[in-house]
C-alpha atoms as a PDB file:
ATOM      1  CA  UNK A   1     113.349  59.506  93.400  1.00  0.00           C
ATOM      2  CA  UNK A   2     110.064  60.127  91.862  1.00  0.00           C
ATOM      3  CA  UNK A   3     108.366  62.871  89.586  1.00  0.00           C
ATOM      4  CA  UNK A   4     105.175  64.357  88.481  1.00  0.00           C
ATOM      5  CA  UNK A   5     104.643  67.207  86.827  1.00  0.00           C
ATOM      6  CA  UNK A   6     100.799  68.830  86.750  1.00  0.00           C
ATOM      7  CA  UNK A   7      99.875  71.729  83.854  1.00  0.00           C
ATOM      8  CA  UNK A   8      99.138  74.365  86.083  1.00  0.00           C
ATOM      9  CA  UNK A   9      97.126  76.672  83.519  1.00  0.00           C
ATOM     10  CA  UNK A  10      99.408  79.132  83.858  1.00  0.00           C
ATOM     11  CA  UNK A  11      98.510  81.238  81.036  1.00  0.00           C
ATOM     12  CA  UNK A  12      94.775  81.898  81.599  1.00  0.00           C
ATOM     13  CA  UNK A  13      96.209  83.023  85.279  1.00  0.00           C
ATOM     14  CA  UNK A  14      98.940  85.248  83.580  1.00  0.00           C
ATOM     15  CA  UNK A  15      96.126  86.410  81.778  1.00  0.00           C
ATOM     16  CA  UNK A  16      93.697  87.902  84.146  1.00  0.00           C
ATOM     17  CA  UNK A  17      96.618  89.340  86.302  1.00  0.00           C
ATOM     18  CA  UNK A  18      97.625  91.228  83.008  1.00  0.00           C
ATOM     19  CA  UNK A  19      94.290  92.278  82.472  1.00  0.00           C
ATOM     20  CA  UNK A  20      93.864  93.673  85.944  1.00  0.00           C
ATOM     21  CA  UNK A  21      97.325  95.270  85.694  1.00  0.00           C
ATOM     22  CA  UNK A  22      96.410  96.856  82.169  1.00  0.00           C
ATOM     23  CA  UNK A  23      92.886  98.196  83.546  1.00  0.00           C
ATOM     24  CA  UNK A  24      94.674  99.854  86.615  1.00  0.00           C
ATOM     25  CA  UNK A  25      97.377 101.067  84.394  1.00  0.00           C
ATOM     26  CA  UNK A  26      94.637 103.009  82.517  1.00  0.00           C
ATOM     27  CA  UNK A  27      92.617 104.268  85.326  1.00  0.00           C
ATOM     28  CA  UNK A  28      95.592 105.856  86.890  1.00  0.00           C
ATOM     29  CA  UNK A  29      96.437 107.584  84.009  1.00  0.00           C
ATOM     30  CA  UNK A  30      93.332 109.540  83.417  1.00  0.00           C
ATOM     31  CA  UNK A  31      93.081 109.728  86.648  1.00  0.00           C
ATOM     32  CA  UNK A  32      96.399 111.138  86.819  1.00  0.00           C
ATOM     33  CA  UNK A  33      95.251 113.953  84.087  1.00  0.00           C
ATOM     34  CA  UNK A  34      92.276 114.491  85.909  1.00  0.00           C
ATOM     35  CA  UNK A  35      93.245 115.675  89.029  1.00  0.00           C
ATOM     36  CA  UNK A  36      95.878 117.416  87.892  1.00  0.00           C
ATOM     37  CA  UNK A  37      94.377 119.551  85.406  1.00  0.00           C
ATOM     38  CA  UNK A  38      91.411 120.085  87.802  1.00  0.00           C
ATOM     39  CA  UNK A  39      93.475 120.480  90.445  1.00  0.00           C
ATOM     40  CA  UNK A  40      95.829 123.608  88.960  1.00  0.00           C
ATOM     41  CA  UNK A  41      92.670 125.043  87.283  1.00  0.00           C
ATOM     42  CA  UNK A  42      90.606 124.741  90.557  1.00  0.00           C
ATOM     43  CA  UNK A  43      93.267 125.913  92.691  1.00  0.00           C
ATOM     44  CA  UNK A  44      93.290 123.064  95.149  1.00  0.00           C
ATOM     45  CA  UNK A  45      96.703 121.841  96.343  1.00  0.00           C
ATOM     46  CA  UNK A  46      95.154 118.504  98.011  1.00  0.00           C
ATOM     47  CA  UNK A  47      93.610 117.559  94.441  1.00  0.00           C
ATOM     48  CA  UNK A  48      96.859 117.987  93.037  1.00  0.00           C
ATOM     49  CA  UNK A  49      98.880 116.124  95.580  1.00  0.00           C
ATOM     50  CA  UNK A  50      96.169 113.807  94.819  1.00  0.00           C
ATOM     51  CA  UNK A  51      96.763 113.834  91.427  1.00  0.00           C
ATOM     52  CA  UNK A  52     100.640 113.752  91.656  1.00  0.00           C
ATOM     53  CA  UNK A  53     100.247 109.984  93.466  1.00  0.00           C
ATOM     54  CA  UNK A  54      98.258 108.947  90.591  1.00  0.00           C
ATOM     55  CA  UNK A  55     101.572 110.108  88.379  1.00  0.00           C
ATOM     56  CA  UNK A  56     103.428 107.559  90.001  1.00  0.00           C
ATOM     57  CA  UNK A  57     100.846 104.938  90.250  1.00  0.00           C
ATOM     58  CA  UNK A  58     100.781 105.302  86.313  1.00  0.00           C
ATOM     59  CA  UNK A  59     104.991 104.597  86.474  1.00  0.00           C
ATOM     60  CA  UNK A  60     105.141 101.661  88.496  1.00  0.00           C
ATOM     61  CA  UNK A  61     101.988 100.380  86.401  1.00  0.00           C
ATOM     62  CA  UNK A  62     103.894 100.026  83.415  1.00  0.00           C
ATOM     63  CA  UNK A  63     107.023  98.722  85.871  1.00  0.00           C
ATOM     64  CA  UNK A  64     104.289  95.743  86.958  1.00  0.00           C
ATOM     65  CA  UNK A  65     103.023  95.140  83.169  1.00  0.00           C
ATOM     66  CA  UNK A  66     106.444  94.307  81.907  1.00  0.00           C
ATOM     67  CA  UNK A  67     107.094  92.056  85.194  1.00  0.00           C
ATOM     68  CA  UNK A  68     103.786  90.028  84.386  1.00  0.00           C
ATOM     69  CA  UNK A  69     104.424  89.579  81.038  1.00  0.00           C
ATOM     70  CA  UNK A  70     107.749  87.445  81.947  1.00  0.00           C
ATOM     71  CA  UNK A  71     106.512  86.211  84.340  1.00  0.00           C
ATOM     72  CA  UNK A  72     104.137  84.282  81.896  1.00  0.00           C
ATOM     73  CA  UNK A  73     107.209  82.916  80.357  1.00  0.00           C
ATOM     74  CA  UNK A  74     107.360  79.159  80.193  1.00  0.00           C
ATOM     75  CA  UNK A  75     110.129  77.486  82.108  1.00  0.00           C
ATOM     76  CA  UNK A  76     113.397  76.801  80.222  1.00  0.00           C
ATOM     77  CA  UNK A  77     116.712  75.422  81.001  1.00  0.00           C
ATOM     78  CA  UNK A  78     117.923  78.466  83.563  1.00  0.00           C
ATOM     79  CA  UNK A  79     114.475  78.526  84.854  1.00  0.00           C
ATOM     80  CA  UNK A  80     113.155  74.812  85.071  1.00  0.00           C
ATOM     81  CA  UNK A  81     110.409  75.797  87.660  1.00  0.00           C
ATOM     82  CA  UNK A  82     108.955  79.030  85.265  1.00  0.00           C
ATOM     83  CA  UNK A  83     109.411  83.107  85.992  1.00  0.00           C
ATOM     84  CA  UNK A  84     106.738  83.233  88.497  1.00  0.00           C
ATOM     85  CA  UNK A  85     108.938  84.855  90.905  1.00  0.00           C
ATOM     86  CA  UNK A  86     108.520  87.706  88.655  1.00  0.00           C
ATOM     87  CA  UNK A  87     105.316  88.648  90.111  1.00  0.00           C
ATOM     88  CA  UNK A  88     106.965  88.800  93.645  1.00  0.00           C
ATOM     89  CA  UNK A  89     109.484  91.298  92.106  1.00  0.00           C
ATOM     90  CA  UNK A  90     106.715  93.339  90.436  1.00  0.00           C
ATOM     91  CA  UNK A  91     105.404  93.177  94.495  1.00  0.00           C
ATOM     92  CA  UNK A  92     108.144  94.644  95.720  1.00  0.00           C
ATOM     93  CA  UNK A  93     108.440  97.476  93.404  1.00  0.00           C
ATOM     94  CA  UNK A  94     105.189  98.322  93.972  1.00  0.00           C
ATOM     95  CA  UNK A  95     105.594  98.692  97.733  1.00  0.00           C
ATOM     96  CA  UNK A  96     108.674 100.690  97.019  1.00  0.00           C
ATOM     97  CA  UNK A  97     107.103 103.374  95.096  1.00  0.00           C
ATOM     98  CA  UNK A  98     103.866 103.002  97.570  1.00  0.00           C
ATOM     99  CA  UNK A  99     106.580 103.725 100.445  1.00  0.00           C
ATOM    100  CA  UNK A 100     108.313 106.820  98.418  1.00  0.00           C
ATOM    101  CA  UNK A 101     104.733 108.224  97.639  1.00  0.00           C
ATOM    102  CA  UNK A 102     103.942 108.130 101.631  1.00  0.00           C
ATOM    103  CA  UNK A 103     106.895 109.698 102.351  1.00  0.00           C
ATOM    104  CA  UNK A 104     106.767 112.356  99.779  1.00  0.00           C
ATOM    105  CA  UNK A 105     103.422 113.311 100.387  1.00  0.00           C
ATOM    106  CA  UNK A 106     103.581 113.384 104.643  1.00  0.00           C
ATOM    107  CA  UNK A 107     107.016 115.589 103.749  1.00  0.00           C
ATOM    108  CA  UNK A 108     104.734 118.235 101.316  1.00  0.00           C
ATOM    109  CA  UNK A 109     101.751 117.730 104.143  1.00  0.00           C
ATOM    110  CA  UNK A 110     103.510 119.100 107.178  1.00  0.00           C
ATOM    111  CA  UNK A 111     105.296 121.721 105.250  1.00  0.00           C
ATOM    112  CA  UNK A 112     101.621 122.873 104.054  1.00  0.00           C
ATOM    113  CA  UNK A 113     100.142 122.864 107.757  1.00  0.00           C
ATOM    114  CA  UNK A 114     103.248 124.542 108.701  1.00  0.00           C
ATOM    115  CA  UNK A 115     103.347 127.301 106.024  1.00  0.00           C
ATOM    116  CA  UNK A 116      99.748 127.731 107.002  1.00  0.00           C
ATOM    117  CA  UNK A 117     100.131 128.324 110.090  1.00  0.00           C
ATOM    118  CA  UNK A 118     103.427 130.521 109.590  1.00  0.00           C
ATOM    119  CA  UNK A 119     101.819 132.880 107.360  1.00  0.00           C
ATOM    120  CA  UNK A 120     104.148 131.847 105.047  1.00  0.00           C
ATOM    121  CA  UNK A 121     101.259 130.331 102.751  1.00  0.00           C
ATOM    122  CA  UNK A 122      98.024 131.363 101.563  1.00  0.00           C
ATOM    123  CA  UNK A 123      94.888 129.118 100.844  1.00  0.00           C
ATOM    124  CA  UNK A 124      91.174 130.959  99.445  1.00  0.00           C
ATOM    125  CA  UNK A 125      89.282 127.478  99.205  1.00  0.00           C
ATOM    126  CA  UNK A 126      89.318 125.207  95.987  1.00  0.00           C
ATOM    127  CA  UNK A 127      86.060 125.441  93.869  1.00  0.00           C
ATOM    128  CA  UNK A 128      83.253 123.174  93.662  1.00  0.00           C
ATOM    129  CA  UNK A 129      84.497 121.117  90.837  1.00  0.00           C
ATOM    130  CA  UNK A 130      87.698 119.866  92.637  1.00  0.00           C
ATOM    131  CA  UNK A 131      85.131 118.582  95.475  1.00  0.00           C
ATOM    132  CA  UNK A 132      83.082 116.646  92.997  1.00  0.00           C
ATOM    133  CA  UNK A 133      86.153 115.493  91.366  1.00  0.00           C
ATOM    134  CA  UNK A 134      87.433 113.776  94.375  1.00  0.00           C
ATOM    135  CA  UNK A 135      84.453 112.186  95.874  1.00  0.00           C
ATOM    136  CA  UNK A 136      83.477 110.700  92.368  1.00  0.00           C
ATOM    137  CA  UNK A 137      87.747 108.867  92.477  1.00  0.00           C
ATOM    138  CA  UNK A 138      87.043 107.958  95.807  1.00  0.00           C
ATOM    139  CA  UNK A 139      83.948 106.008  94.784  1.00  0.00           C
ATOM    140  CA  UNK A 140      85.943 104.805  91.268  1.00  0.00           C
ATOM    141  CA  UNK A 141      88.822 103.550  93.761  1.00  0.00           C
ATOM    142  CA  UNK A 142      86.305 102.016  95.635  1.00  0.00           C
ATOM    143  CA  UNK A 143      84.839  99.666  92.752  1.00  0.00           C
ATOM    144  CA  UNK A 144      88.671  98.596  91.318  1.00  0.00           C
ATOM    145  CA  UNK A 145      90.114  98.226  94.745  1.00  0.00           C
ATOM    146  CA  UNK A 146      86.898  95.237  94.637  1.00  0.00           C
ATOM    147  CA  UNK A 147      87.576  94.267  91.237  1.00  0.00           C
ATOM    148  CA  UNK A 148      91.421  93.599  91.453  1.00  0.00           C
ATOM    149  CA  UNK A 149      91.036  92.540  94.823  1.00  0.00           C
ATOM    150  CA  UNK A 150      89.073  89.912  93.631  1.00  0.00           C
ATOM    151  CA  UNK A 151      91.020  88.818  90.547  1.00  0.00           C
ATOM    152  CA  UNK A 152      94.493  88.629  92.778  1.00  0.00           C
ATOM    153  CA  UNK A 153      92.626  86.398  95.341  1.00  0.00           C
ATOM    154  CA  UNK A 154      91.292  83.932  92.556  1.00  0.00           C
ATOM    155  CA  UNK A 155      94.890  83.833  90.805  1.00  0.00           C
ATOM    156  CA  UNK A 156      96.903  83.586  94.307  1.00  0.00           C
ATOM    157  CA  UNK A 157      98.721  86.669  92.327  1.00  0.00           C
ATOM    158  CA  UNK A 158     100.606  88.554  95.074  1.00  0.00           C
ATOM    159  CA  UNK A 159     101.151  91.483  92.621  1.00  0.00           C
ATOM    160  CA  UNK A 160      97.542  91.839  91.764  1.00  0.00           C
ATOM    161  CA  UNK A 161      96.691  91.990  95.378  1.00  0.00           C
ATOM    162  CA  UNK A 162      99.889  94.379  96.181  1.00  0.00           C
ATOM    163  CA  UNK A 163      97.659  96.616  93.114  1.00  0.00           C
ATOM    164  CA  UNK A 164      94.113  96.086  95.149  1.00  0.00           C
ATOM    165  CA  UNK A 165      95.792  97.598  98.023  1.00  0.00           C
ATOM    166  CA  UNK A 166      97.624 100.114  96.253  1.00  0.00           C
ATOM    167  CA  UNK A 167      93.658 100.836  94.684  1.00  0.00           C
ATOM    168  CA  UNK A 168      92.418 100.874  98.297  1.00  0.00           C
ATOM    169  CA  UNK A 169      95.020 103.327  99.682  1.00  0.00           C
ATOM    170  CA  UNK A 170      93.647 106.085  96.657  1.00  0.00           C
ATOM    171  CA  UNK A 171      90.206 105.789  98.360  1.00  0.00           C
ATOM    172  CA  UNK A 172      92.067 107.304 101.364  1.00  0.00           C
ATOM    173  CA  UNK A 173      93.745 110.091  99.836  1.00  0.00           C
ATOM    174  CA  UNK A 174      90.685 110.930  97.813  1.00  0.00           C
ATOM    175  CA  UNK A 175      88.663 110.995 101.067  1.00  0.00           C
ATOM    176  CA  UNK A 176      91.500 112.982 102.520  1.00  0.00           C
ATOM    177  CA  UNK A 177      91.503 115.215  99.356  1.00  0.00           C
ATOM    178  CA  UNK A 178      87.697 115.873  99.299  1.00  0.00           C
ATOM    179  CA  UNK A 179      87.674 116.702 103.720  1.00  0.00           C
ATOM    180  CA  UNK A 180      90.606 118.916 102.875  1.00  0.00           C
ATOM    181  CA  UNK A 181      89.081 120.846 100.340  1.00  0.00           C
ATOM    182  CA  UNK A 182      85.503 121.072 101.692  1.00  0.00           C
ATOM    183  CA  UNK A 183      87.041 122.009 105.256  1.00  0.00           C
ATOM    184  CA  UNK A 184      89.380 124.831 103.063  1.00  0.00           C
ATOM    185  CA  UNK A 185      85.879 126.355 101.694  1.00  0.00           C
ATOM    186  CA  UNK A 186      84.957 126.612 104.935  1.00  0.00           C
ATOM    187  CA  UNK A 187      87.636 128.481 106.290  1.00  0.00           C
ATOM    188  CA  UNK A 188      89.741 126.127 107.862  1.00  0.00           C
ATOM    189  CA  UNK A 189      92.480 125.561 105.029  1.00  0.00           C
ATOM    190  CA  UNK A 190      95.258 123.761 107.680  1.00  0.00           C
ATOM    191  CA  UNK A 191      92.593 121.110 107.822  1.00  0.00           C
ATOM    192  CA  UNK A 192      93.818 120.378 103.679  1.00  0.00           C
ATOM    193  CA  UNK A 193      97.471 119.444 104.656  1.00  0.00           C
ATOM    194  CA  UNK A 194      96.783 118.082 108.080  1.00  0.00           C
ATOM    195  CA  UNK A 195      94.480 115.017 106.402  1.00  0.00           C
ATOM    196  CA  UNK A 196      96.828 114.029 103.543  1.00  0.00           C
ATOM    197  CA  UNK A 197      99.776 113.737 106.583  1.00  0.00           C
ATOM    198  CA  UNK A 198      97.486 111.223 108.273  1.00  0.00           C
ATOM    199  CA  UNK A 199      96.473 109.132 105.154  1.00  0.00           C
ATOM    200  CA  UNK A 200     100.556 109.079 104.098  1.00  0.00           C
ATOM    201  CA  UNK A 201     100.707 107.101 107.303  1.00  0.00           C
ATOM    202  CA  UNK A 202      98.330 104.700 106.461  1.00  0.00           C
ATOM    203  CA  UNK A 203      99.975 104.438 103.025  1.00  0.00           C
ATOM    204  CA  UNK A 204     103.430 103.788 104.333  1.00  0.00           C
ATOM    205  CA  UNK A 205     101.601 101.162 106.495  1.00  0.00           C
ATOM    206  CA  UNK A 206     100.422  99.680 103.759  1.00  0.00           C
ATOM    207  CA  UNK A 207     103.614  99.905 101.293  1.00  0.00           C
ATOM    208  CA  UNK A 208     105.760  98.458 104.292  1.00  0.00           C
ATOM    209  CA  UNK A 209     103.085  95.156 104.757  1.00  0.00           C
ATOM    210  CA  UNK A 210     103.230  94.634 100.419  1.00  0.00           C
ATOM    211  CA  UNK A 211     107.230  94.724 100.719  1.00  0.00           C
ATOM    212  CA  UNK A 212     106.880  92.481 104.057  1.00  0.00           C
ATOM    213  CA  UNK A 213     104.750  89.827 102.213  1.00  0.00           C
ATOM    214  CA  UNK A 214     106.441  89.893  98.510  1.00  0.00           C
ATOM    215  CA  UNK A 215     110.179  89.578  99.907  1.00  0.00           C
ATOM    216  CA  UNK A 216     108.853  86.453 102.270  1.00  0.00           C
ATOM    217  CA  UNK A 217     107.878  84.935  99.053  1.00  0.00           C
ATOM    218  CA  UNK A 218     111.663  85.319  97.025  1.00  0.00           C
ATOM    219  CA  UNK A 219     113.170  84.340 100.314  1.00  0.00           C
ATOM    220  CA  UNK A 220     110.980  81.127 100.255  1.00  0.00           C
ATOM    221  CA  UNK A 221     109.190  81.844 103.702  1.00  0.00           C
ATOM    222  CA  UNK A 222     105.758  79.669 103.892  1.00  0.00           C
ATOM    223  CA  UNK A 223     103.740  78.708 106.395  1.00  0.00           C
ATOM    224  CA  UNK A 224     105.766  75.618 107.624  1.00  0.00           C
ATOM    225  CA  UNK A 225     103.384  73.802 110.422  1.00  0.00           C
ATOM    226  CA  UNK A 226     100.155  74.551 108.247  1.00  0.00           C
ATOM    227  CA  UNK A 227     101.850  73.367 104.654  1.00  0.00           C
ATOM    228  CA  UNK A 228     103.517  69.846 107.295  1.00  0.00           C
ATOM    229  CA  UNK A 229     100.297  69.292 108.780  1.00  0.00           C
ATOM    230  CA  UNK A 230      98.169  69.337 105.787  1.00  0.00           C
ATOM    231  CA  UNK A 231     100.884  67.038 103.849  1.00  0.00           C
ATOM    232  CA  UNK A 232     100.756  64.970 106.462  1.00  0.00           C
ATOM    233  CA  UNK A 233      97.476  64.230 107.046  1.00  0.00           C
ATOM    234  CA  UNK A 234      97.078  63.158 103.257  1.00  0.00           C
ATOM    235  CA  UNK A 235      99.684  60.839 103.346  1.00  0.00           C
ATOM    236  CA  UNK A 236      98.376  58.887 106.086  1.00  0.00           C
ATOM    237  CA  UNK A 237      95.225  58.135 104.154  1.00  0.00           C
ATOM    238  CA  UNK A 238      97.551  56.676 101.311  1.00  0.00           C
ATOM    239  CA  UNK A 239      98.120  52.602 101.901  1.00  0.00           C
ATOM    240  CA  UNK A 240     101.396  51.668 102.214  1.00  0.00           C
ATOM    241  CA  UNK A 241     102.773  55.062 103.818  1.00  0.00           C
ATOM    242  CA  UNK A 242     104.052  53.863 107.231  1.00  0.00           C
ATOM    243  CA  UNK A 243     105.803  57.415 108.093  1.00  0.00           C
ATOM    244  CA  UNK A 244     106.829  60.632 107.006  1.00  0.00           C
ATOM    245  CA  UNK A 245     110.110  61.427 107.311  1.00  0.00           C
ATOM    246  CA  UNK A 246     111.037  64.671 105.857  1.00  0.00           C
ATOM    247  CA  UNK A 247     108.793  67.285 104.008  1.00  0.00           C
ATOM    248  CA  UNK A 248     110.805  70.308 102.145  1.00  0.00           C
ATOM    249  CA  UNK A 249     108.535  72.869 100.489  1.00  0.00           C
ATOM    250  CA  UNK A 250     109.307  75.821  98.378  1.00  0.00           C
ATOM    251  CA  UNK A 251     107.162  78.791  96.523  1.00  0.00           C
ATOM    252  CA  UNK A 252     107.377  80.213  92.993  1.00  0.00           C
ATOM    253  CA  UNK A 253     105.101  82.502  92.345  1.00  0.00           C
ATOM    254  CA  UNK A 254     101.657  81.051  93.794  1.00  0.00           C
ATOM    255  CA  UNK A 255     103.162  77.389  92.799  1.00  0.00           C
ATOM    256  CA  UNK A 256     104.598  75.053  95.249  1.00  0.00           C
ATOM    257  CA  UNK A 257     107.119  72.185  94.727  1.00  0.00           C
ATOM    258  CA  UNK A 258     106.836  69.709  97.722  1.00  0.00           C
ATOM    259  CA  UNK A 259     110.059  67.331  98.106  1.00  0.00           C
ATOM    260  CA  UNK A 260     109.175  64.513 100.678  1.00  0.00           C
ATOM    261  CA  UNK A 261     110.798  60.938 102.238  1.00  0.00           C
ATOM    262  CA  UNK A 262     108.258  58.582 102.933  1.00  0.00           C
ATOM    263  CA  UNK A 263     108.982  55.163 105.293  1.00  0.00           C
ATOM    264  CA  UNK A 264     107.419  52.078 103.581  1.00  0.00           C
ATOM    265  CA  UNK A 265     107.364  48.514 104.357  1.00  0.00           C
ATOM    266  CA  UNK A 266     111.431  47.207 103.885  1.00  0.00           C
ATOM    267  CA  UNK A 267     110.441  44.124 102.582  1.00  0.00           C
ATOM    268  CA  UNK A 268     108.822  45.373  99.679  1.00  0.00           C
ATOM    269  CA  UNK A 269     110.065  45.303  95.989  1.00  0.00           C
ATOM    270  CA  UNK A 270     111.277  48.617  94.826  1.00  0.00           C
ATOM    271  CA  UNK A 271     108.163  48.427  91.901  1.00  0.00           C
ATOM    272  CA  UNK A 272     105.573  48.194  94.624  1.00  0.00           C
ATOM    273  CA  UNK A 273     107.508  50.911  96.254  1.00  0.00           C
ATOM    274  CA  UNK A 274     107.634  52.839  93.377  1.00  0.00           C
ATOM    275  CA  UNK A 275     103.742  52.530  93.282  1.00  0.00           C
ATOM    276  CA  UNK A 276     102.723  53.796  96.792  1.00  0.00           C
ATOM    277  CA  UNK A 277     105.478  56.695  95.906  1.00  0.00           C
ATOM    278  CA  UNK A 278     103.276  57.221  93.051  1.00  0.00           C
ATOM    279  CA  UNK A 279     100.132  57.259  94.874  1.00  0.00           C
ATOM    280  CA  UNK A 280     101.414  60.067  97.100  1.00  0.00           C
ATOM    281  CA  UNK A 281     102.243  62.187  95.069  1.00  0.00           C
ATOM    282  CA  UNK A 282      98.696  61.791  93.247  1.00  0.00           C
ATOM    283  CA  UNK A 283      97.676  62.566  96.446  1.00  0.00           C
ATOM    284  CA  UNK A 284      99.203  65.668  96.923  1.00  0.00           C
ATOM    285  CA  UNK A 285      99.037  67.054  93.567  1.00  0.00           C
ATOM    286  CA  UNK A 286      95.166  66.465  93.786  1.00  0.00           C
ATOM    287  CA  UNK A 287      94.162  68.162  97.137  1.00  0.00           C
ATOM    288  CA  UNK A 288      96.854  70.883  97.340  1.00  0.00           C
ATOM    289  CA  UNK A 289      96.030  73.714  95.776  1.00  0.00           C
ATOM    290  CA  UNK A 290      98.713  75.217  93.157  1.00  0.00           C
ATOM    291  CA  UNK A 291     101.078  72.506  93.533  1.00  0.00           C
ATOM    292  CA  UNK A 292     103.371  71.974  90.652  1.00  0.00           C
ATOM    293  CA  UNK A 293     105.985  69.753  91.565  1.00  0.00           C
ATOM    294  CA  UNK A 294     105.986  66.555  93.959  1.00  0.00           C
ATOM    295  CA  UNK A 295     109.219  64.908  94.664  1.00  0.00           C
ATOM    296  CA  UNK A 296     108.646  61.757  96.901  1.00  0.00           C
ATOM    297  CA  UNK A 297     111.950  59.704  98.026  1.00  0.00           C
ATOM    298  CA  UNK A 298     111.170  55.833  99.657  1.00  0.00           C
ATOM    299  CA  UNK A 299     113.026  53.781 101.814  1.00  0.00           C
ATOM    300  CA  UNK A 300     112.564  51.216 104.659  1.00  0.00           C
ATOM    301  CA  UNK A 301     109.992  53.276 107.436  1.00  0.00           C
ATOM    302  CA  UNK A 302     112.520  54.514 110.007  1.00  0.00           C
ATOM    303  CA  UNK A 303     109.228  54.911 113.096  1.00  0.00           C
ATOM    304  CA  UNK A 304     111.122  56.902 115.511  1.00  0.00           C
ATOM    305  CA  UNK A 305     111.900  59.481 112.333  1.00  0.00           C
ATOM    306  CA  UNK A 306     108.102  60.365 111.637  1.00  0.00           C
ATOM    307  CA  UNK A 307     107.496  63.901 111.275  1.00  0.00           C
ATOM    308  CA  UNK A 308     105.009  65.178 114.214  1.00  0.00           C
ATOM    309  CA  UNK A 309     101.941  66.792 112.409  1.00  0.00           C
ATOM    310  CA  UNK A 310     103.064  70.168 113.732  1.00  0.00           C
ATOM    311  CA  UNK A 311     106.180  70.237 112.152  1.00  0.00           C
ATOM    312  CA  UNK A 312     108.405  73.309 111.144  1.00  0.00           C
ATOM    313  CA  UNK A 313     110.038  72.734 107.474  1.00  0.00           C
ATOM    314  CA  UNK A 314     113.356  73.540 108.013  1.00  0.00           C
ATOM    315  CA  UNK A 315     113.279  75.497 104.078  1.00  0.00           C
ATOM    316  CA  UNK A 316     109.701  78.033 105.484  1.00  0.00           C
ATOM    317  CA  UNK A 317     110.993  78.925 108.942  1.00  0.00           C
END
């Protein structure tokens, strides 16, 4: 069995998702005042259902800035592979409170259309204000949904891209917000209600594809035939690789750790084994991106046992 360990600059990654995190975290929550304050004082209920989401944006926030920060923790003896798997966690509670918001805010929707409708409800028009207000969020949204979108792609952090959509899905209800109240000064007020029901769809859409992704990841789901194929193909450029036996991948965090049984010549001595096994794993720690761990086992090449380049690991099915 063979071992190498690469320094994955971990901490300049943990970094930028905090800062990310910490920027969103303080956007929602003057957001959060805001809309709320504008949206009692301008008497606009879509405003203030607007502003109610950015409450619990601001609560999860500080639920995702105390998941990063361990997940920045070094490994240890319980954890020899690091927290990464934090940031999947901080993942899923952000598509569980992105779920709860949808739900809460269709609920509130249809009850306003309905009490509009009814009579039971009454709605004069929001003032001008509460109009500006929303359009200039939507725009806001618009650049940090870029911004964070960007950082979580660069880090391969799935919470910072579980946040960019989050970001993405306030553009919507701002939208929603600003054709509800423009429609309500117009005399239509049912319109208000009607368009935060349809964005809470797009919302739960959204919280149900974050929850989707992040749980694949603590469940150790990868993409099997594209991880085999690309393994594959580098270790048939490495001399003295005959076959390819077995390839066992798992994910923490953005990281992978790649366990592999290689087929070498049988009548070789187990120190020029021990370098081709070497060369492989340089191999694979070089070209695959956020690889941490290779583990590469050797024995005489077995030809009938090569893995097929479009092979399905048995561990990412």
């Amino acid at each position: 069995m063979h071992e190498t360990v690469t320094d994955p600059a971990g901490s300049e990654r943990t970094r930028e998702g905090l800062l990310a995190v910490h920027v969103g975290l303080a956007a929602n929550t003057l957001l959060a005042v805001v809309k709320v304050t504008v949206g009692i004082l301008g008497q606009s209920p879509a405003l203030l259902a607007d502003g109610i989401n950015s409450t619990s944006d601001v609560a999860y926030g500080v639920v995702m800035s105390i998941f990063m920060k361990l997940s920045g923790k070094p490994a240890d003896h319980e954890h020899p592979y690091g927290h990464d798997q934090m940031e999947s966690i901080a993942a899923v509670v952000v598509g569980a409170f992105v779920v709860s918001t949808a739900i809460a805010i269709f609920w509130n929707s249809v009850n306003g259309v309905y009490e509009i409708i009814s009579g039971a409800g009454s709605f004069s028009g929001a003032v001008q204000l509460a109009l500006w207000v929303s359009l200039s969020v939507a725009g806001f949204k618009l650049w940090l949904t870029l911004w964070t979108g960007k950082i979580g792609k660069q880090t391969r952090n799935i919470a910072v891209e579980a946040l960019a959509q989050d970001h993405r899905n306030d553009i919507f209800s701002a939208l929603a917000a600003s054709i509800g109240i423009f429609f309500g000064r117009m005399g239509f007020p049912w319109v208000d209600p009607l368009a935060g029901a349809l964005v809470s769809l797009i919302i739960l859409y959204t919280g149900v594809e974050i929850l989707r992704s992040s749980t694949a990841d603590l469940m150790d789901t990868l993409p099997g035939k594209q991880l085999c194929k690309e393994i594959c193909g580098l270790l048939a450029a490495v001399d003295g690789v005959q076959s390819v036996e077995e390839v066992h991948a798992h994910r923490f965090g953005p990281y992978l750790v790649v366990n592999i049984t290689i087929g070498v010549d049988g009548a070789l001595t187990v120190t020029e084994g021990d370098r081709i096994a070497t060369r492989a794993e340089e191999a694979l720690l070089e070209n695959v991106e956020f690889m941490r761990r290779v583990y590469v086992h050797y024995h005489p090449a077995l030809p009938d046992r090569t893995v097929p380049p479009d092979h399905q690991d048995s561990d990412s099915a």
